[in-house]
C-alpha atoms as a PDB file:
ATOM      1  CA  UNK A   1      71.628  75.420  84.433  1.00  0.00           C
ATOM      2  CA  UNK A   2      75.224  74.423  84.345  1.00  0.00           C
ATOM      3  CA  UNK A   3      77.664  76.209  86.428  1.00  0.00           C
ATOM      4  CA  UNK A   4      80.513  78.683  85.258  1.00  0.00           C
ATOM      5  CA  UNK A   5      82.354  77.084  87.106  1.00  0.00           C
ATOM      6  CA  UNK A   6      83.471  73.921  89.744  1.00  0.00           C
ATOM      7  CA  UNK A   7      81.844  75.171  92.914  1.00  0.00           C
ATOM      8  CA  UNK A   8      83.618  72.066  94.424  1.00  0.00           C
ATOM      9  CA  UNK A   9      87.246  73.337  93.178  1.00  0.00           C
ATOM     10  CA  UNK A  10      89.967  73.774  95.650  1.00  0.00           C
ATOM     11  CA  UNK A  11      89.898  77.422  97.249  1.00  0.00           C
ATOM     12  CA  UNK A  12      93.102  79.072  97.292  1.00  0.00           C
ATOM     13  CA  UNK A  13      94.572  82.188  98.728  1.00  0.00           C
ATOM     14  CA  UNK A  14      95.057  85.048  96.444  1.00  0.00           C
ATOM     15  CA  UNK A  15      95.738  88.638  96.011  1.00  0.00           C
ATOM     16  CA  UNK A  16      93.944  91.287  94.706  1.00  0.00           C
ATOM     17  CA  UNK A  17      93.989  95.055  94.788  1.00  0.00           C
ATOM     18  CA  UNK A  18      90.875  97.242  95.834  1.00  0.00           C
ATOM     19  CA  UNK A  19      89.601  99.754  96.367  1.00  0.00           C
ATOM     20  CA  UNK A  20      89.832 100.449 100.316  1.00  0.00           C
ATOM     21  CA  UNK A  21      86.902 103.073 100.360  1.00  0.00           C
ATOM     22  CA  UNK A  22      84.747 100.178  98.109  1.00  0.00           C
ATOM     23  CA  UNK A  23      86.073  97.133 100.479  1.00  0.00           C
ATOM     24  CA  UNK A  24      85.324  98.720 103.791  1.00  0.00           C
ATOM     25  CA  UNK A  25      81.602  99.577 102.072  1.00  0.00           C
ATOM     26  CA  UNK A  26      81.102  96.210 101.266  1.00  0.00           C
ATOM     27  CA  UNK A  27      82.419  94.508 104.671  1.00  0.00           C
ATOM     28  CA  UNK A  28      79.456  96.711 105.980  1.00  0.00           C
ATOM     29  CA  UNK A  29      77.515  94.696 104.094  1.00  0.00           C
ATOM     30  CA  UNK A  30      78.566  91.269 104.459  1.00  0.00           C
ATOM     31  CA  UNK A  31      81.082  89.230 106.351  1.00  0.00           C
ATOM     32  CA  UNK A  32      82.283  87.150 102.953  1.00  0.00           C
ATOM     33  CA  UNK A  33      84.217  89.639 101.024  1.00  0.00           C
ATOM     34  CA  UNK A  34      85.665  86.507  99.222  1.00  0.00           C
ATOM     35  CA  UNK A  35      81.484  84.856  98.199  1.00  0.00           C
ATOM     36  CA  UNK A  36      80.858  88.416  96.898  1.00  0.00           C
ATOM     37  CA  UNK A  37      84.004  88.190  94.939  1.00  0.00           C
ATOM     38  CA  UNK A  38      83.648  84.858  93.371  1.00  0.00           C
ATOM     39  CA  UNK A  39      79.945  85.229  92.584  1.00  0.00           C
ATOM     40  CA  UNK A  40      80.458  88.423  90.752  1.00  0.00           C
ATOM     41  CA  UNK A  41      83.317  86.744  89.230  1.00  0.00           C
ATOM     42  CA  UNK A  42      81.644  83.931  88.270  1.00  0.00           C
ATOM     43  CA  UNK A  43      78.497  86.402  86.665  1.00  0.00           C
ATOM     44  CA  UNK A  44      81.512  88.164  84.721  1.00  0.00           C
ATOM     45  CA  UNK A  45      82.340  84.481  83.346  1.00  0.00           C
ATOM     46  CA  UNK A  46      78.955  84.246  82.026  1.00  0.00           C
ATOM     47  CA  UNK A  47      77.858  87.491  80.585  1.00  0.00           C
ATOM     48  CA  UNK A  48      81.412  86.948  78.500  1.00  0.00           C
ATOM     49  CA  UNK A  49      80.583  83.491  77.508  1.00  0.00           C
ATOM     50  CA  UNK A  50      77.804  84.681  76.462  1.00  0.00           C
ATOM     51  CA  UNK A  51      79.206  87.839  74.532  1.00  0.00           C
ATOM     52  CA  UNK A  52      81.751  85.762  72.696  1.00  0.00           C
ATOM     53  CA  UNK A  53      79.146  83.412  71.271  1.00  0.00           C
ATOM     54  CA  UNK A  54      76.956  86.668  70.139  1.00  0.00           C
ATOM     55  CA  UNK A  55      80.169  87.622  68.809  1.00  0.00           C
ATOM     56  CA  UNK A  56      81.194  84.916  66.782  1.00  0.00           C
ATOM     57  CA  UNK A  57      77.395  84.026  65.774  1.00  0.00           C
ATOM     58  CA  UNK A  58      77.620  88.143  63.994  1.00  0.00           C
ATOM     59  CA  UNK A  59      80.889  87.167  62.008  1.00  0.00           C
ATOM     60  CA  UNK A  60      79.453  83.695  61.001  1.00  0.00           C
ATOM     61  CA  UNK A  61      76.098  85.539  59.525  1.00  0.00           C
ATOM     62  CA  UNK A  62      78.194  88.580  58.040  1.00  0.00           C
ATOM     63  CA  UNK A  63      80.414  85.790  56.691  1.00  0.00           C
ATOM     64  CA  UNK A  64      77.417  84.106  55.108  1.00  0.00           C
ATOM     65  CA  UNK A  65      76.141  87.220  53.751  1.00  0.00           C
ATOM     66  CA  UNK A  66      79.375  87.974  51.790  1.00  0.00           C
ATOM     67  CA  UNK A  67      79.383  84.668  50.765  1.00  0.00           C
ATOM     68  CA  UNK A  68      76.333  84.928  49.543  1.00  0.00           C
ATOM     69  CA  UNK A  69      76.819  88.967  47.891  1.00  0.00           C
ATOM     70  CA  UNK A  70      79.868  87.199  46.154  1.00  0.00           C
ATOM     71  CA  UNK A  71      78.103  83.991  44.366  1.00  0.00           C
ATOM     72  CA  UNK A  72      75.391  86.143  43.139  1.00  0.00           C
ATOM     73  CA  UNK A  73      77.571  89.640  42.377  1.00  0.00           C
ATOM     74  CA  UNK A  74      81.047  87.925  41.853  1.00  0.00           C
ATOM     75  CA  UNK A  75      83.771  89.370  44.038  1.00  0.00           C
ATOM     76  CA  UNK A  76      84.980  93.071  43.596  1.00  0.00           C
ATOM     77  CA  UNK A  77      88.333  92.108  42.823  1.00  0.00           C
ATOM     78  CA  UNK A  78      87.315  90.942  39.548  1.00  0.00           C
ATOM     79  CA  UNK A  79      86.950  93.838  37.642  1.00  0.00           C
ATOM     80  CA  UNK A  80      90.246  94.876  38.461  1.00  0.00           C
ATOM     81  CA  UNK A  81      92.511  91.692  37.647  1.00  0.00           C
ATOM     82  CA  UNK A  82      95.714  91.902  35.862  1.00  0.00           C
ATOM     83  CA  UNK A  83      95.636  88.163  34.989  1.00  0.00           C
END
């Protein structure tokens, strides 16, 4: 499986704010605050990948489906023209 991202990218500093109680949990647990970070950050980039394209696969089928309604039903607008 492809990457979210270039694990061989350039690391640079950043800054972030967090939660102190939540960071000194977590140093408990680990020595690399800043692996936890960019794994979790790199499981956000997929699970919103992968929301968009459920996303825009609903509009294409609900776009279909009108499509569809309006060749076989006409649209709704019709009935009320003024031309």
């Amino acid at each position: 499986m492809k990457p979210a991202y270039d694990p061989a990218a350039r690391k640079r500093p950043v800054n972030v704010t967090l939660n102190e109680d939540l960071v000194s949990r977590v140093r408990r647990l680990t020595d690399n605050l800043s692996a936890v970070v960019e794994s979790l950050l790199a499981g956000f980039i997929v699970e919103q990948a992968k929301r968009r394209a459920s996303d825009a696969q609903a509009v294409k089928q609900t776009l279909a489906t009108w499509k569809r309604f309006a060749e076989d039903h006409g649209s709704f607008a019709d009935d009320h023209s003024t031309l």
